[in-house]
C-alpha atoms as a PDB file:
ATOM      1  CA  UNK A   1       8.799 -22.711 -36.157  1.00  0.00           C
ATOM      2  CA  UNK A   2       6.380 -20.942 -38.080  1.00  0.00           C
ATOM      3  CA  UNK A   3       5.931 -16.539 -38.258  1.00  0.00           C
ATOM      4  CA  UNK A   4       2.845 -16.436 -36.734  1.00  0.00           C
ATOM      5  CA  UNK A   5       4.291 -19.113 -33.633  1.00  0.00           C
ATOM      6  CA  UNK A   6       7.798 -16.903 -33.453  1.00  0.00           C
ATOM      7  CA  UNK A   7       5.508 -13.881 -33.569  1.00  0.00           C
ATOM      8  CA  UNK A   8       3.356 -14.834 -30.787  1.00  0.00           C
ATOM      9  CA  UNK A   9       6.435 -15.751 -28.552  1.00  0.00           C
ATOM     10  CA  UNK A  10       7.828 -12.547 -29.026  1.00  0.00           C
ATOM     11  CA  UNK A  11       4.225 -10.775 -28.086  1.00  0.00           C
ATOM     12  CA  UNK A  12       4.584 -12.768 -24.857  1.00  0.00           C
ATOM     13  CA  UNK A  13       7.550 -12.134 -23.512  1.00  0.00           C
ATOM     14  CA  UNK A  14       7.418  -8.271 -24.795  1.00  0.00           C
ATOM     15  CA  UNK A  15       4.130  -6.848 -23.138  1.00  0.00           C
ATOM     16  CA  UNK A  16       5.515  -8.402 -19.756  1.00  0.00           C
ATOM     17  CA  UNK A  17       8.792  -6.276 -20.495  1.00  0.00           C
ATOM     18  CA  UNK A  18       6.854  -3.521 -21.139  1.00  0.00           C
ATOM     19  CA  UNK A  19       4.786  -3.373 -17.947  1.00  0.00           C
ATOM     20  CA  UNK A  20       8.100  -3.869 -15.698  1.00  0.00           C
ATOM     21  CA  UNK A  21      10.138  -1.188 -17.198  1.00  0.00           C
ATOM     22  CA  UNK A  22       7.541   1.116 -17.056  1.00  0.00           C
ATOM     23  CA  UNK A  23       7.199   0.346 -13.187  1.00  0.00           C
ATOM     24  CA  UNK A  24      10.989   0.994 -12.707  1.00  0.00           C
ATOM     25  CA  UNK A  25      11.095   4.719 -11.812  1.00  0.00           C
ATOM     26  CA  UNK A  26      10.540   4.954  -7.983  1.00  0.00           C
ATOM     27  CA  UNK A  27       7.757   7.939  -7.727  1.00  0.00           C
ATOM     28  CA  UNK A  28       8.650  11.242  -6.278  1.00  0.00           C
ATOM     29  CA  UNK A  29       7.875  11.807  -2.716  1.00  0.00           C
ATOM     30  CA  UNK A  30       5.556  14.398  -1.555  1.00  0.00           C
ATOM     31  CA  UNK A  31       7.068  17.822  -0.618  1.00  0.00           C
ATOM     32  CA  UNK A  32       4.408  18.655   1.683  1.00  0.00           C
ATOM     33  CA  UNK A  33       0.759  17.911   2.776  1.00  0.00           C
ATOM     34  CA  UNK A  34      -1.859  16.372   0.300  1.00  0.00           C
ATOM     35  CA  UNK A  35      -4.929  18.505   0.873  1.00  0.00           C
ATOM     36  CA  UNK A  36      -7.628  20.955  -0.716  1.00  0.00           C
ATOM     37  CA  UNK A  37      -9.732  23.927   0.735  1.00  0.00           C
ATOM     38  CA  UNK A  38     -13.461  22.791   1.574  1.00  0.00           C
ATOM     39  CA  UNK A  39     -15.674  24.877   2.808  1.00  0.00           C
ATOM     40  CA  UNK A  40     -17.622  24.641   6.214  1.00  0.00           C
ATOM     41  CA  UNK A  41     -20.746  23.535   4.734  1.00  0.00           C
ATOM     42  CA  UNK A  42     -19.319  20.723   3.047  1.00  0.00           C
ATOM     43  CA  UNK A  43     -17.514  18.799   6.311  1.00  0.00           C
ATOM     44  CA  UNK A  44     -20.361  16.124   6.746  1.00  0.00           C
ATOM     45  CA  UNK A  45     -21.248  15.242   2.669  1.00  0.00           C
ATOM     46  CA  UNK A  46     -16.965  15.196   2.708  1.00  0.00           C
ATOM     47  CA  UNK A  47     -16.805  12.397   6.055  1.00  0.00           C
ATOM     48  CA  UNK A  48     -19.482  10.783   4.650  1.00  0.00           C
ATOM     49  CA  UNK A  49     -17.460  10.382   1.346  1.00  0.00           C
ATOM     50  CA  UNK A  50     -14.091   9.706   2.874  1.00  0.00           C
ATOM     51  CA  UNK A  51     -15.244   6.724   4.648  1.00  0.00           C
ATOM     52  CA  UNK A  52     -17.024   5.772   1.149  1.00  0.00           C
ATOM     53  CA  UNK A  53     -14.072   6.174  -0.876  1.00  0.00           C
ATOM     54  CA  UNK A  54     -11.580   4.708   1.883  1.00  0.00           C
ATOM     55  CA  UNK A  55     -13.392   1.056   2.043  1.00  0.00           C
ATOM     56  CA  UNK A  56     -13.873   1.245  -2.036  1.00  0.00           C
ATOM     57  CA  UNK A  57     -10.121   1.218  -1.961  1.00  0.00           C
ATOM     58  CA  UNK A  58      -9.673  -1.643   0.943  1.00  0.00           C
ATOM     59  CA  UNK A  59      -8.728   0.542   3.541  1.00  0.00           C
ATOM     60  CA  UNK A  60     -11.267  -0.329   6.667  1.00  0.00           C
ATOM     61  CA  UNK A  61     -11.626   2.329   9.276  1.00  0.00           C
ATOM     62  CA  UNK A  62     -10.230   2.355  12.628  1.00  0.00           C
ATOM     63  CA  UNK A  63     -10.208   5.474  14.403  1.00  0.00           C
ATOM     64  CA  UNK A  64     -13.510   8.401  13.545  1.00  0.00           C
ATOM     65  CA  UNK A  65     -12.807  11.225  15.464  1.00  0.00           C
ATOM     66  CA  UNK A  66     -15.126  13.917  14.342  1.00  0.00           C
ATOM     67  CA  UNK A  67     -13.944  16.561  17.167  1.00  0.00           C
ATOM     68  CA  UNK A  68     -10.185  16.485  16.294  1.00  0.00           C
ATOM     69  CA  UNK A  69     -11.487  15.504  12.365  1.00  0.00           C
ATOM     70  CA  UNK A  70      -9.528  12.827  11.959  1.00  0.00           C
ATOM     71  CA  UNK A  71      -9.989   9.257  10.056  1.00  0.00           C
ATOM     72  CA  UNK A  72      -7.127   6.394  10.249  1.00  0.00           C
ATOM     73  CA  UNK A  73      -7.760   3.290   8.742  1.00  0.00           C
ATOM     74  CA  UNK A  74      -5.894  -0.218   9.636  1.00  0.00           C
ATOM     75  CA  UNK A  75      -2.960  -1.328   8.099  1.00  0.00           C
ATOM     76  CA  UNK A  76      -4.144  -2.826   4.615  1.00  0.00           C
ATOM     77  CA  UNK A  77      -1.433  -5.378   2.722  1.00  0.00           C
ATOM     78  CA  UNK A  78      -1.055  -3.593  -0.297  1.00  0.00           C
ATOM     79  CA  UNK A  79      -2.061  -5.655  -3.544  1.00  0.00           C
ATOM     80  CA  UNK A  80       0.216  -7.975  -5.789  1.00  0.00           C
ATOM     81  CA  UNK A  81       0.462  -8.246  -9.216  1.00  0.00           C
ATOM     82  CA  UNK A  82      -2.440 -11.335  -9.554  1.00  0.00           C
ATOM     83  CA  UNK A  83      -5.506  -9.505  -7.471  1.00  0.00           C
ATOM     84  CA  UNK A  84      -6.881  -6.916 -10.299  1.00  0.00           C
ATOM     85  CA  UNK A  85     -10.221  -6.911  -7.539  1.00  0.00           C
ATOM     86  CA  UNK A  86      -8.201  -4.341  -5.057  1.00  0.00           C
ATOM     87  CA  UNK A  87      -7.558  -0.869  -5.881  1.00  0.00           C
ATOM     88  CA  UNK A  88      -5.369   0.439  -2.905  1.00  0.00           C
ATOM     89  CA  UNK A  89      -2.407   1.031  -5.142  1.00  0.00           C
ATOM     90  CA  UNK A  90      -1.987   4.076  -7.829  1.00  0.00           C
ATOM     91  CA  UNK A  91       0.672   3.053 -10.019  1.00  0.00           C
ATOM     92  CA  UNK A  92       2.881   0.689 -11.171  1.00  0.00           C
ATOM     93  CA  UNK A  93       5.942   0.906  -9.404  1.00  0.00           C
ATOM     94  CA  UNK A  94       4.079   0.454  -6.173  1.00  0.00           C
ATOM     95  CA  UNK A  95       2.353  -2.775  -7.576  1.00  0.00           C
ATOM     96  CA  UNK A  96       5.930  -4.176  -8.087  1.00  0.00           C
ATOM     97  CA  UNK A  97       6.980  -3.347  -5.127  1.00  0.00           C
ATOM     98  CA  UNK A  98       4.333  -5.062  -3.245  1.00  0.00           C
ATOM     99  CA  UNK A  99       4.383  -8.077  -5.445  1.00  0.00           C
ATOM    100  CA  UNK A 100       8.229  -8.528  -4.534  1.00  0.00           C
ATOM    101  CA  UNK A 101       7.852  -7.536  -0.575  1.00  0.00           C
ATOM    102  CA  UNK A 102       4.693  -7.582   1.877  1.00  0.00           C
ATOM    103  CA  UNK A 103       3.948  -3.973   1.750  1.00  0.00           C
ATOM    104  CA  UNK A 104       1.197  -2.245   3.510  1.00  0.00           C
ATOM    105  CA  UNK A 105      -0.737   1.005   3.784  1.00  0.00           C
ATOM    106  CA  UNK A 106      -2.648   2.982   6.520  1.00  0.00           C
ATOM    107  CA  UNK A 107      -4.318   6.599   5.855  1.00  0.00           C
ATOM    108  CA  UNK A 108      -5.067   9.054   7.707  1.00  0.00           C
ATOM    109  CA  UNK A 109      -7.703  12.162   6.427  1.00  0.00           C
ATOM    110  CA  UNK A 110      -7.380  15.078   8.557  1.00  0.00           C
ATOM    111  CA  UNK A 111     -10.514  17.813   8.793  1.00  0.00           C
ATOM    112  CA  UNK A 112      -8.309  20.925   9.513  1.00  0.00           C
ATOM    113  CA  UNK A 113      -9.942  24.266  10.381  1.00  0.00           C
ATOM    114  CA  UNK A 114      -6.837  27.164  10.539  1.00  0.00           C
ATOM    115  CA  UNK A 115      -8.520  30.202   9.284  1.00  0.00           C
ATOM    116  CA  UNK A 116     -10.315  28.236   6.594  1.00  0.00           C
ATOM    117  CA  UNK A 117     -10.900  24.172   6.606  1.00  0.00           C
ATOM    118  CA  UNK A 118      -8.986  22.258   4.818  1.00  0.00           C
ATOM    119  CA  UNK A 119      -8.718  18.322   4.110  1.00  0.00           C
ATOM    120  CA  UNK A 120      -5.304  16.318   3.923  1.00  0.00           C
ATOM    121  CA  UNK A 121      -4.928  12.481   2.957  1.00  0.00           C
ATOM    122  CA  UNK A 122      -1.431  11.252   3.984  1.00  0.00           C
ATOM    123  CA  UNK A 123      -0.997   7.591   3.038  1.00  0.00           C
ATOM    124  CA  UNK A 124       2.207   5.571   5.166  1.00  0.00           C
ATOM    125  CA  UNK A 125       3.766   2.754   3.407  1.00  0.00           C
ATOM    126  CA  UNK A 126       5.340   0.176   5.481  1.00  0.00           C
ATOM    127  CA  UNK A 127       7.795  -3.025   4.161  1.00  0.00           C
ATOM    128  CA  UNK A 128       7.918  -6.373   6.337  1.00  0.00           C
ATOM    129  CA  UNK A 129      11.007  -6.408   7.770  1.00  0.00           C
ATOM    130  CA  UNK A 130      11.924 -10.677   8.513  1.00  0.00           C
ATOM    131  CA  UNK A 131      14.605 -12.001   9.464  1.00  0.00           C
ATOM    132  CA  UNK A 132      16.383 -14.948   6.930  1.00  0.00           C
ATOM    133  CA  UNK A 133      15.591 -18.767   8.131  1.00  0.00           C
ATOM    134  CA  UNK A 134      18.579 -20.733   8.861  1.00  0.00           C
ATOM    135  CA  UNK A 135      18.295 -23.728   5.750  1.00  0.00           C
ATOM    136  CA  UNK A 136      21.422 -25.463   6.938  1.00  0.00           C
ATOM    137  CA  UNK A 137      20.108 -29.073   5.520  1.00  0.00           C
ATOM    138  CA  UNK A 138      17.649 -30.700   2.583  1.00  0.00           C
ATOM    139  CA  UNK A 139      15.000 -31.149   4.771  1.00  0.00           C
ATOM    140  CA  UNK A 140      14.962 -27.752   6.879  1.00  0.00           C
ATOM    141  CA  UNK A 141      13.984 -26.003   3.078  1.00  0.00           C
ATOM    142  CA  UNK A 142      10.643 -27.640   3.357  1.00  0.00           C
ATOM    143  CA  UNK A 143      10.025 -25.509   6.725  1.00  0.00           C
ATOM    144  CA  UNK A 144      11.510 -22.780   5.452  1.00  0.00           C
ATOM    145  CA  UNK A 145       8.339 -20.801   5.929  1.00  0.00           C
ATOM    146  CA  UNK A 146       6.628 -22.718   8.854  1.00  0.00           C
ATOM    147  CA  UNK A 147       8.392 -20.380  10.986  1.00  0.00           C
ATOM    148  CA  UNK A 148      10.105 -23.188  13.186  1.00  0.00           C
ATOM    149  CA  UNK A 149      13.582 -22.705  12.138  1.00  0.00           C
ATOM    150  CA  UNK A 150      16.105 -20.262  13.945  1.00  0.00           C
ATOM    151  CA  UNK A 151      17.170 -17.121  11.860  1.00  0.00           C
ATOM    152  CA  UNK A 152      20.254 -16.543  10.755  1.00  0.00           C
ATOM    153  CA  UNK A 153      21.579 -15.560  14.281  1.00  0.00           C
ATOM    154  CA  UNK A 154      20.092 -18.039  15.840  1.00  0.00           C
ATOM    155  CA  UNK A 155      17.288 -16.805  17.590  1.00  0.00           C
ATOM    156  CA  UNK A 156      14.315 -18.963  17.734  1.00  0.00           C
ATOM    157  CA  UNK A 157      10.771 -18.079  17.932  1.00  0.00           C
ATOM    158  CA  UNK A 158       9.049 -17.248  21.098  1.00  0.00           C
ATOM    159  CA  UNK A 159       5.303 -18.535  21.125  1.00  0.00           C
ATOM    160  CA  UNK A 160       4.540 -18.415  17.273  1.00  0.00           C
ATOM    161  CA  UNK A 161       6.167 -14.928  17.356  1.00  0.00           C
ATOM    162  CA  UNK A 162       9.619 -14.235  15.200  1.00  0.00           C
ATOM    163  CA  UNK A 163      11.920 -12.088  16.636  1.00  0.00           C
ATOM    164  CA  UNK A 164      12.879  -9.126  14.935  1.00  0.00           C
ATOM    165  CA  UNK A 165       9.925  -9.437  12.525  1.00  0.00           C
ATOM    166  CA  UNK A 166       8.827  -5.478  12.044  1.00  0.00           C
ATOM    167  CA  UNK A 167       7.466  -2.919   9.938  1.00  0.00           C
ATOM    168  CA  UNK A 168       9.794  -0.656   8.590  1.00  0.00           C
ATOM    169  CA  UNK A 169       8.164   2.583   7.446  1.00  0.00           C
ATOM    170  CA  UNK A 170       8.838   3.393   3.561  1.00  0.00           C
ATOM    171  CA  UNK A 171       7.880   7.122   3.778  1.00  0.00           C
ATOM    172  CA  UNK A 172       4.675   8.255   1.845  1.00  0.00           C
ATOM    173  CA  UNK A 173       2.621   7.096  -1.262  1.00  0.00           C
ATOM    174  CA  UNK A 174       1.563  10.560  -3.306  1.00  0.00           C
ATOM    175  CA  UNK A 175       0.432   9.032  -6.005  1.00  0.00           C
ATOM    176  CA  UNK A 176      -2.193   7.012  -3.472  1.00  0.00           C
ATOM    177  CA  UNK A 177      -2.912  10.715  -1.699  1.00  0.00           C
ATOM    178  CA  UNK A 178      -3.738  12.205  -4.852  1.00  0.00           C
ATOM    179  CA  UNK A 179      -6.372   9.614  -5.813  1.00  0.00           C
ATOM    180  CA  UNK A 180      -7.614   9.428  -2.729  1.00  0.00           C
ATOM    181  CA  UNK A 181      -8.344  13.583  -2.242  1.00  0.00           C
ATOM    182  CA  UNK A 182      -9.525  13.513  -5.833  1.00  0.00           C
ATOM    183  CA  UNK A 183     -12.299  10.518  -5.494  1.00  0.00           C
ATOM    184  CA  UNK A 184     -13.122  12.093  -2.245  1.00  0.00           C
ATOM    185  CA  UNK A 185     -14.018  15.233  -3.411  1.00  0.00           C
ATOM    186  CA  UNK A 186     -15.618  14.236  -6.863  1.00  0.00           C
ATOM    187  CA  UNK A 187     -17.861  11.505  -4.321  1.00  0.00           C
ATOM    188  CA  UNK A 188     -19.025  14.698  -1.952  1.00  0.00           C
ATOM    189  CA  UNK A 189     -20.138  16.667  -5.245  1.00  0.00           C
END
């Protein structure tokens, strides 16, 4: 084996080390709400911009509600490690996460007038939660994720639909929040 060939094998396996440790520390939750002071004249350029900045970061819009001020978007499955296209994660723990679990997003933006208005982005992360697939033989592994096969417990599926199959709710993504204000504001000028 020449240098250059032991070199290059080492370059390989060491930037893929490199981009998995640094994902390893779990992010610090948010204390308290993600928001900034806007001022009155500024509400429509800033909804306008929201729902700009929202489907540049593949979160679709569900719910405008300009008289409470409020935007929610629709669940979004966060991004894996393989689609560089999508941009509705912030940092690299979260990528890893997603690329290990189904993971998935939903924001809601909040207009809030109490004395002066202010606007808050709160991001929700959610994990699948699935029950195991009974593999009891050599041949039940290749339906292993048909979904035809009882869980673990034995419970079947009922019309295409497994049971206990739910989204657990993860808490809150600030490093999303942050981006999200920031590109919002910097898009309304």
């Amino acid at each position: 084996m020449t240098r250059l060939t032991r070199r290059f094998g080492l370059t390989l396996v060491a930037i893929p080390m490199c981009v998995f440790l640094a994902a390893c520390t779990r992010p610090t939750p948010p204390e308290g709400l993600t928001a900034a002071k806007i001022e009155a004249d500024q509400l429509e350029p800033l909804w306008g911009a929201t729902l700009k900045v929202l489907r540049m970061h593949d979160f679709l819009p569900d719910r405008q509600d300009r008289a409470q001020g409020v935007i929610t978007t629709l669940p979004s499955t966060s991004r894996q490690w393989g689609e560089v296209w999508r941009h509705d994660l912030a940092d690299n723990y979260s990528k890893v996460e997603s690329s290990m679990h189904t993971v998935q997003r939903q924001v809601t933006v909040r207009f809030v007038k109490s004395p002066e208005w202010s606007l808050s982005v709160q991001v929700d992360v959610y994990r699948l939660n699935v029950p195991e697939s009974q593999i009891t033989t050599a041949s039940s592994a290749f339906q292993a994720f048909s979904g035809t096969l009882p869980d673990t417990e034995g419970s079947q599926q009922i019309s295409g639909v497994a049971r206990g199959r739910n989204w657990v709710p993860m808490g809150r993504d600030a490093a999303m929040e942050d981006r999200l204000l920031n590109r919002i504001l910097a898009t309304a000028g």
